[in-house]
PDB file of N, CA and C in Angstrom:
ATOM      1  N   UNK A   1       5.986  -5.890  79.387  1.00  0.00           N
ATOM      2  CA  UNK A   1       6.778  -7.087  79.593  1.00  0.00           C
ATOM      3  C   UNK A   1       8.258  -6.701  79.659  1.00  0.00           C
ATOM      4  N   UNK A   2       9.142  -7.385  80.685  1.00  0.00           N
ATOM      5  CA  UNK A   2      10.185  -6.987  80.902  1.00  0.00           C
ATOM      6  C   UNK A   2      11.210  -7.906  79.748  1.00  0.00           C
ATOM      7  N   UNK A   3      12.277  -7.080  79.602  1.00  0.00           N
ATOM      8  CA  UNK A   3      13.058  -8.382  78.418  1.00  0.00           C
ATOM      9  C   UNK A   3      14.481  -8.484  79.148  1.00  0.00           C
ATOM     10  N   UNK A   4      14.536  -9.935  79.277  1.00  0.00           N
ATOM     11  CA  UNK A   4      15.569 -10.385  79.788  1.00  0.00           C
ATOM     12  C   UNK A   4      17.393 -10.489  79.279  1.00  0.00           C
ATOM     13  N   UNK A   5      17.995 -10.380  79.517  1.00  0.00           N
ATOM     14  CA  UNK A   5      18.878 -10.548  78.873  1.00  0.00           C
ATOM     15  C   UNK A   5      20.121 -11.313  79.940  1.00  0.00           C
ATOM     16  N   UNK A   6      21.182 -12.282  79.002  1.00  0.00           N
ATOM     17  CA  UNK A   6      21.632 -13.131  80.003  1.00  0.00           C
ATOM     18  C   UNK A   6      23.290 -12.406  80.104  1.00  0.00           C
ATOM     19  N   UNK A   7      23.895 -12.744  80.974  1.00  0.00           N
ATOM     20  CA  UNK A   7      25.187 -12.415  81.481  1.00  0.00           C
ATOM     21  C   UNK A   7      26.371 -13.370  80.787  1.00  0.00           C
ATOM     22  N   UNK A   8      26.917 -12.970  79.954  1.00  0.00           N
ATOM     23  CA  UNK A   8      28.050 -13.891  79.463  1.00  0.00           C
ATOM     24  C   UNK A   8      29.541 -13.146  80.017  1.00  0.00           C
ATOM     25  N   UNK A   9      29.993 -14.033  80.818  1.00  0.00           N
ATOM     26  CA  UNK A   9      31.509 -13.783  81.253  1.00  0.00           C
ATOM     27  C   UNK A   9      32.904 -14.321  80.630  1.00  0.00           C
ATOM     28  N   UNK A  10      33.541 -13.550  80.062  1.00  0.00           N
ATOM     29  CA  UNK A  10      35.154 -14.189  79.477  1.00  0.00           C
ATOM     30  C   UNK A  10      35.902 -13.483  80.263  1.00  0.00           C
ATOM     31  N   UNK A  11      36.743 -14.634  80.169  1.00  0.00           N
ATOM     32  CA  UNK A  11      38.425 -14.530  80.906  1.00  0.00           C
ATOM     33  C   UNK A  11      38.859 -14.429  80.163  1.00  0.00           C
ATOM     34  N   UNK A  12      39.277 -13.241  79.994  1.00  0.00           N
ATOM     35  CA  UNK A  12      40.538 -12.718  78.830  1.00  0.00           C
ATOM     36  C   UNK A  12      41.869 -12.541  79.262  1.00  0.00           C
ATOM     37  N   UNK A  13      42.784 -12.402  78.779  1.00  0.00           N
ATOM     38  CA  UNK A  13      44.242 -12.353  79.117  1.00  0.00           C
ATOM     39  C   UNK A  13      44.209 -10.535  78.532  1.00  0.00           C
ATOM     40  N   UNK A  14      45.287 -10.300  79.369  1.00  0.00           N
ATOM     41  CA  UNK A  14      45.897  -8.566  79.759  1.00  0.00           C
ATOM     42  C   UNK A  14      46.114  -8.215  78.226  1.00  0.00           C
ATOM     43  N   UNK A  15      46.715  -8.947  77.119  1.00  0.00           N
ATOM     44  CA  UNK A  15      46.868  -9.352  75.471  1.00  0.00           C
ATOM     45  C   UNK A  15      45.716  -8.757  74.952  1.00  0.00           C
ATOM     46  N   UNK A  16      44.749  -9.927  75.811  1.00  0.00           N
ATOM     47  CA  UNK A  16      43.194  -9.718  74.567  1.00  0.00           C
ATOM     48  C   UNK A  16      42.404  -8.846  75.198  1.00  0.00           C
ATOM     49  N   UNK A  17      42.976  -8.120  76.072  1.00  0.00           N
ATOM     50  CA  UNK A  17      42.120  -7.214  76.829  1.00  0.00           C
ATOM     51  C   UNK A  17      42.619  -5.752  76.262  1.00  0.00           C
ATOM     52  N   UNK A  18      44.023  -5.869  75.951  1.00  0.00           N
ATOM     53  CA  UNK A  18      44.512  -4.677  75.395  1.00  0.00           C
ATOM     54  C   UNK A  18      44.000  -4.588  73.772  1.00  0.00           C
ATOM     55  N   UNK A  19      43.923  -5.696  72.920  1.00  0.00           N
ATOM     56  CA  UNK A  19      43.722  -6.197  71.638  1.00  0.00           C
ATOM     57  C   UNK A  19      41.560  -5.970  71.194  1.00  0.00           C
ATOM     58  N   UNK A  20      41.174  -6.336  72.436  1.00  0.00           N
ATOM     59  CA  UNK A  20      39.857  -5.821  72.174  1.00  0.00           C
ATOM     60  C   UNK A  20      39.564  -4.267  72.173  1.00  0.00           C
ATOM     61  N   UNK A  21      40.344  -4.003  73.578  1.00  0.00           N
ATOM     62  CA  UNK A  21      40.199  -2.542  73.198  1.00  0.00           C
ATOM     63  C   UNK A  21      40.481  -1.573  72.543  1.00  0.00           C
ATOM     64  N   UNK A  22      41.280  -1.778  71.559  1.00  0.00           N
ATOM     65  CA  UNK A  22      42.044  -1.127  70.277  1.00  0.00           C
ATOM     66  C   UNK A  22      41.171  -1.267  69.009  1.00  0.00           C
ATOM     67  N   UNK A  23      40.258  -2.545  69.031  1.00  0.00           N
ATOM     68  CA  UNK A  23      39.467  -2.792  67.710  1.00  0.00           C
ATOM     69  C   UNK A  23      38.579  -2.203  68.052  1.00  0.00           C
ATOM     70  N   UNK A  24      38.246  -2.075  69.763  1.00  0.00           N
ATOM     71  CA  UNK A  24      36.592  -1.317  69.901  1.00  0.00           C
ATOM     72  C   UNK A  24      36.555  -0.098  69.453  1.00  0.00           C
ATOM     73  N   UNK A  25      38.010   0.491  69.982  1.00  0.00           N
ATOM     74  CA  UNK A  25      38.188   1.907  70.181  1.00  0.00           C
ATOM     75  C   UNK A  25      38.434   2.514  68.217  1.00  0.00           C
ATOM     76  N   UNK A  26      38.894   1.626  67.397  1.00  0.00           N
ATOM     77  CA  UNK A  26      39.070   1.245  66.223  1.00  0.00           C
ATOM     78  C   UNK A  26      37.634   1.678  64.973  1.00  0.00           C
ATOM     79  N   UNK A  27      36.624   0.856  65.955  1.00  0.00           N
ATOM     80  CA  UNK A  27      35.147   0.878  65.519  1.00  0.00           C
ATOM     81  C   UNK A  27      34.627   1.972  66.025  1.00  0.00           C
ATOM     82  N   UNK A  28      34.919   2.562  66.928  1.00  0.00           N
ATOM     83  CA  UNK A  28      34.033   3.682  67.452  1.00  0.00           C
ATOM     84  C   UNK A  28      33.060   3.166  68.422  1.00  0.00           C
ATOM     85  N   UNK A  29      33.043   1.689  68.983  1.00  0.00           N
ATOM     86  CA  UNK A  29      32.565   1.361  69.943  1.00  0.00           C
ATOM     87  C   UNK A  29      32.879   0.943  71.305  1.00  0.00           C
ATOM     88  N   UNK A  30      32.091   0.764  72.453  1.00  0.00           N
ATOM     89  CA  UNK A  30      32.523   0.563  73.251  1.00  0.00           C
ATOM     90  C   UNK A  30      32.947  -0.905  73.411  1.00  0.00           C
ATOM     91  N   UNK A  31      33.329  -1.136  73.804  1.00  0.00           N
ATOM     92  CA  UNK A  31      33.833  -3.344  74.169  1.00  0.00           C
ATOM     93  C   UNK A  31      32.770  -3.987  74.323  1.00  0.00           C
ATOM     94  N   UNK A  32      31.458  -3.720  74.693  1.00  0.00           N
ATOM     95  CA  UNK A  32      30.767  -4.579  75.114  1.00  0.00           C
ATOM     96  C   UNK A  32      29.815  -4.890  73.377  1.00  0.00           C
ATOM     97  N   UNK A  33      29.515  -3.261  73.262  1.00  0.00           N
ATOM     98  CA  UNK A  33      29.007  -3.186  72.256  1.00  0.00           C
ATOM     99  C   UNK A  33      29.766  -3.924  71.110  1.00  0.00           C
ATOM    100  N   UNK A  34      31.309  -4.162  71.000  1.00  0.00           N
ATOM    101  CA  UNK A  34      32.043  -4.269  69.677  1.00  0.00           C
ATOM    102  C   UNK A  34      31.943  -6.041  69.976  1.00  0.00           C
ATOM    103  N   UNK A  35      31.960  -6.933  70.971  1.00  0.00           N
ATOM    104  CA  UNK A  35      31.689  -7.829  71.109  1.00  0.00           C
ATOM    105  C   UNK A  35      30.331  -8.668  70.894  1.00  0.00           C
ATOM    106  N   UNK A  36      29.043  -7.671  71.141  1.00  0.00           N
ATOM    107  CA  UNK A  36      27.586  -7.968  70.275  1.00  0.00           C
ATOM    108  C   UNK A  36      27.807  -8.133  68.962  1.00  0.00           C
ATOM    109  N   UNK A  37      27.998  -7.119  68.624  1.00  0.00           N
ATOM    110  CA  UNK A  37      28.467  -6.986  67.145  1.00  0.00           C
ATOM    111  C   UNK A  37      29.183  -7.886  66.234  1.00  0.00           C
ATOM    112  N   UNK A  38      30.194  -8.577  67.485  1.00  0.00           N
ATOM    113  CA  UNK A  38      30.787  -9.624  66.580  1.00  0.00           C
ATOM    114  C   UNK A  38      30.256 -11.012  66.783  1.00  0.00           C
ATOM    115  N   UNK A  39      29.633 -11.220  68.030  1.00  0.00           N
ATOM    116  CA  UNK A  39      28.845 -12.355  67.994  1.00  0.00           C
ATOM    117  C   UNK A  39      27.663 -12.531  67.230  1.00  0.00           C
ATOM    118  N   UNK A  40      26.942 -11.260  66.135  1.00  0.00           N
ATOM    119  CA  UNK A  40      25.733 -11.789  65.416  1.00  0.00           C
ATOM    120  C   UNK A  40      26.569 -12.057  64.038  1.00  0.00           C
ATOM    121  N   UNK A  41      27.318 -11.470  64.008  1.00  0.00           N
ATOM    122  CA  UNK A  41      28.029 -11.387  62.445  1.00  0.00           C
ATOM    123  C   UNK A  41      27.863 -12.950  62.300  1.00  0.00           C
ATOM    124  N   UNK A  42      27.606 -13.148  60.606  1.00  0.00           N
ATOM    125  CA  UNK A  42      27.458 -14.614  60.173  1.00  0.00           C
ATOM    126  C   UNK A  42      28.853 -14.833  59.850  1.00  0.00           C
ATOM    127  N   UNK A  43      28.749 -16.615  60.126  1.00  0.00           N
ATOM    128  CA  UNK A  43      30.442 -16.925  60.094  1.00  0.00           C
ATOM    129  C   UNK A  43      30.441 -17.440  58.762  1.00  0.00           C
ATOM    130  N   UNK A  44      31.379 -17.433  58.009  1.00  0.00           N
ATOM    131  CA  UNK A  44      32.178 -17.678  57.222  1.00  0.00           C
ATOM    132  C   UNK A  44      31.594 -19.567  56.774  1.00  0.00           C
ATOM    133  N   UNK A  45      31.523 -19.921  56.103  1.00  0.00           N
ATOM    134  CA  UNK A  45      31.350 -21.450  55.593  1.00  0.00           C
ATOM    135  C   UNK A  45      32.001 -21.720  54.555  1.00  0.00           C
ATOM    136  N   UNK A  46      31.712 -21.092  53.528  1.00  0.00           N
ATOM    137  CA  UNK A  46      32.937 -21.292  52.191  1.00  0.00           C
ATOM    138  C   UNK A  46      33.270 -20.328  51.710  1.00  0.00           C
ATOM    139  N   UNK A  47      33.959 -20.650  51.080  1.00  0.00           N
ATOM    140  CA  UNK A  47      35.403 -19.283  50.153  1.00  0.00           C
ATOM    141  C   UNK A  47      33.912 -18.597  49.789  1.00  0.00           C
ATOM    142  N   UNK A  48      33.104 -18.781  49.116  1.00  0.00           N
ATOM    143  CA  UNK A  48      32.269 -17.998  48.777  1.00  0.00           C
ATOM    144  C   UNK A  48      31.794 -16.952  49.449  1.00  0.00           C
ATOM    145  N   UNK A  49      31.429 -16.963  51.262  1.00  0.00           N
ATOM    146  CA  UNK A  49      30.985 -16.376  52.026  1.00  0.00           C
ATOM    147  C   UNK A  49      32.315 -15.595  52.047  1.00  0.00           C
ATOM    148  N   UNK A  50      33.553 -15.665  52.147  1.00  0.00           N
ATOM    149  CA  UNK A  50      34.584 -14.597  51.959  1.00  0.00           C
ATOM    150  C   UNK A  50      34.399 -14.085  50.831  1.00  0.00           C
ATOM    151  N   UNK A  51      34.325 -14.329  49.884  1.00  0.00           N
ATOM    152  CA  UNK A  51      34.431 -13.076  48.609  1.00  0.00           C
ATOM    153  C   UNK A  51      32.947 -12.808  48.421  1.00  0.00           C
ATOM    154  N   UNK A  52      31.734 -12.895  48.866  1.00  0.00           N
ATOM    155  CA  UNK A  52      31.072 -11.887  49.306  1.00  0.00           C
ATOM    156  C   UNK A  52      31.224 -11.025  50.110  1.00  0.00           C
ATOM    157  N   UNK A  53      31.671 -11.576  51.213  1.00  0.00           N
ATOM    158  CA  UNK A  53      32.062 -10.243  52.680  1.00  0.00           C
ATOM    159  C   UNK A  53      33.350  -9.615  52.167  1.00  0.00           C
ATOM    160  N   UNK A  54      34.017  -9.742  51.252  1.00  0.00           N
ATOM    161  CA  UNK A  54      35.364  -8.391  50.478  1.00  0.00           C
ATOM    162  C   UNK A  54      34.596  -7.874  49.601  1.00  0.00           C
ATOM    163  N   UNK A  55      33.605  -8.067  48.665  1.00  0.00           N
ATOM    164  CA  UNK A  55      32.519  -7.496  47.801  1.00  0.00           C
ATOM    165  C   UNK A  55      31.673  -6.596  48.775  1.00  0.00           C
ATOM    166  N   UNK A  56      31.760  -6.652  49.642  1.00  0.00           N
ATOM    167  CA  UNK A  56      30.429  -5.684  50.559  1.00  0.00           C
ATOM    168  C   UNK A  56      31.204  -4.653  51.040  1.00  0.00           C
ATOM    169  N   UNK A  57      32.757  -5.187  51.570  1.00  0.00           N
ATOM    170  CA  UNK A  57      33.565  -3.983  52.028  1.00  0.00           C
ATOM    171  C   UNK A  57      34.439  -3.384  51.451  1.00  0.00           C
ATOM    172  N   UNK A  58      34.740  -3.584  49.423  1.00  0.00           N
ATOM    173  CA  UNK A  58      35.182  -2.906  48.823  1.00  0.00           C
ATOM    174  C   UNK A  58      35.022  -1.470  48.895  1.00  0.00           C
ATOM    175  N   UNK A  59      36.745  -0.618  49.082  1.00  0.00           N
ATOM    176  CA  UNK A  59      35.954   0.605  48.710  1.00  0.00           C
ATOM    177  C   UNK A  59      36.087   1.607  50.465  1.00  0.00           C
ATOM    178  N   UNK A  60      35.924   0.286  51.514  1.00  0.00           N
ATOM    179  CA  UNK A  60      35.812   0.355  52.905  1.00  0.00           C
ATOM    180  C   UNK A  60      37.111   1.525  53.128  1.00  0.00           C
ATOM    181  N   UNK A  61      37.357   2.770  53.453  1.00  0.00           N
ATOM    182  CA  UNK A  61      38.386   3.345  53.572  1.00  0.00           C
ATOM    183  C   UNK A  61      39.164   2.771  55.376  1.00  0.00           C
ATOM    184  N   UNK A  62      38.443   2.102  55.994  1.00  0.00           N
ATOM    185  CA  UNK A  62      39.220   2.011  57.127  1.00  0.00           C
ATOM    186  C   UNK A  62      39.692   0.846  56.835  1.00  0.00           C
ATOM    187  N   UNK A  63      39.728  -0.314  56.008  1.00  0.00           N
ATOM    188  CA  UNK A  63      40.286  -1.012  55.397  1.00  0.00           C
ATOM    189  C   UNK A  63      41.905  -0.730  54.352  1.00  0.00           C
ATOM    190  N   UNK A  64      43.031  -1.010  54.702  1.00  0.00           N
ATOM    191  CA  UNK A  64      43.877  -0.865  53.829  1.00  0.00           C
ATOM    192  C   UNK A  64      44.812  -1.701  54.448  1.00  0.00           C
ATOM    193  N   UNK A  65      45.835  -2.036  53.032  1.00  0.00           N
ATOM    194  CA  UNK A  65      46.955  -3.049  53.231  1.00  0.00           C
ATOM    195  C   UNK A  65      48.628  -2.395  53.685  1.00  0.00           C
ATOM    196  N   UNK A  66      49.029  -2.745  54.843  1.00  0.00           N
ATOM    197  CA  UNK A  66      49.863  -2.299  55.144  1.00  0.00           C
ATOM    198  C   UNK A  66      51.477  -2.581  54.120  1.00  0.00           C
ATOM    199  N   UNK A  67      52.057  -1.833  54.280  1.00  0.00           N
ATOM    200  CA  UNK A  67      53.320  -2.400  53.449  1.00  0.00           C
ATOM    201  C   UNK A  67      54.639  -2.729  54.316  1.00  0.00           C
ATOM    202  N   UNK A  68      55.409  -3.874  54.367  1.00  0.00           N
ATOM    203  CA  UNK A  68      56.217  -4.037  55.100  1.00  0.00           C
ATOM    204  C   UNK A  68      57.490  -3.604  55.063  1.00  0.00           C
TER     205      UNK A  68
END
């Protein structure tokens, strides 16, 4: 059995085109791939679902706070 898969097209601006490719390139993935990736991720509903998702990526070394 063949498995289908559907075609999703965005119009991005030259911005979010430069801005995706910095997070892909960021992740170690390619754009298409870093965009799957972010469309299964579960969204956010309450403060709770954030301080679980900082509890999972404590520790994360590509994570850090810049200083101004």
């Amino acid at each position: 059995m063949m498995s289908h898969m559907a075609i999703l097209t965005v119009r991005l601006t030259a911005e979010e085109e430069r801005l995706l490719a910095k997070r892909s390139r960021g992740a170690g993935m390619k754009k298409a791939t870093y965009v799957r990736q972010l469309i299964r991720e579960e969204p956010f509903i309450t403060g709770a679902d954030v301080l679980a998702d900082a509890a999972r990526r404590m520790g994360d070394s590509r994570l850090r706070i810049s200083r101004r």
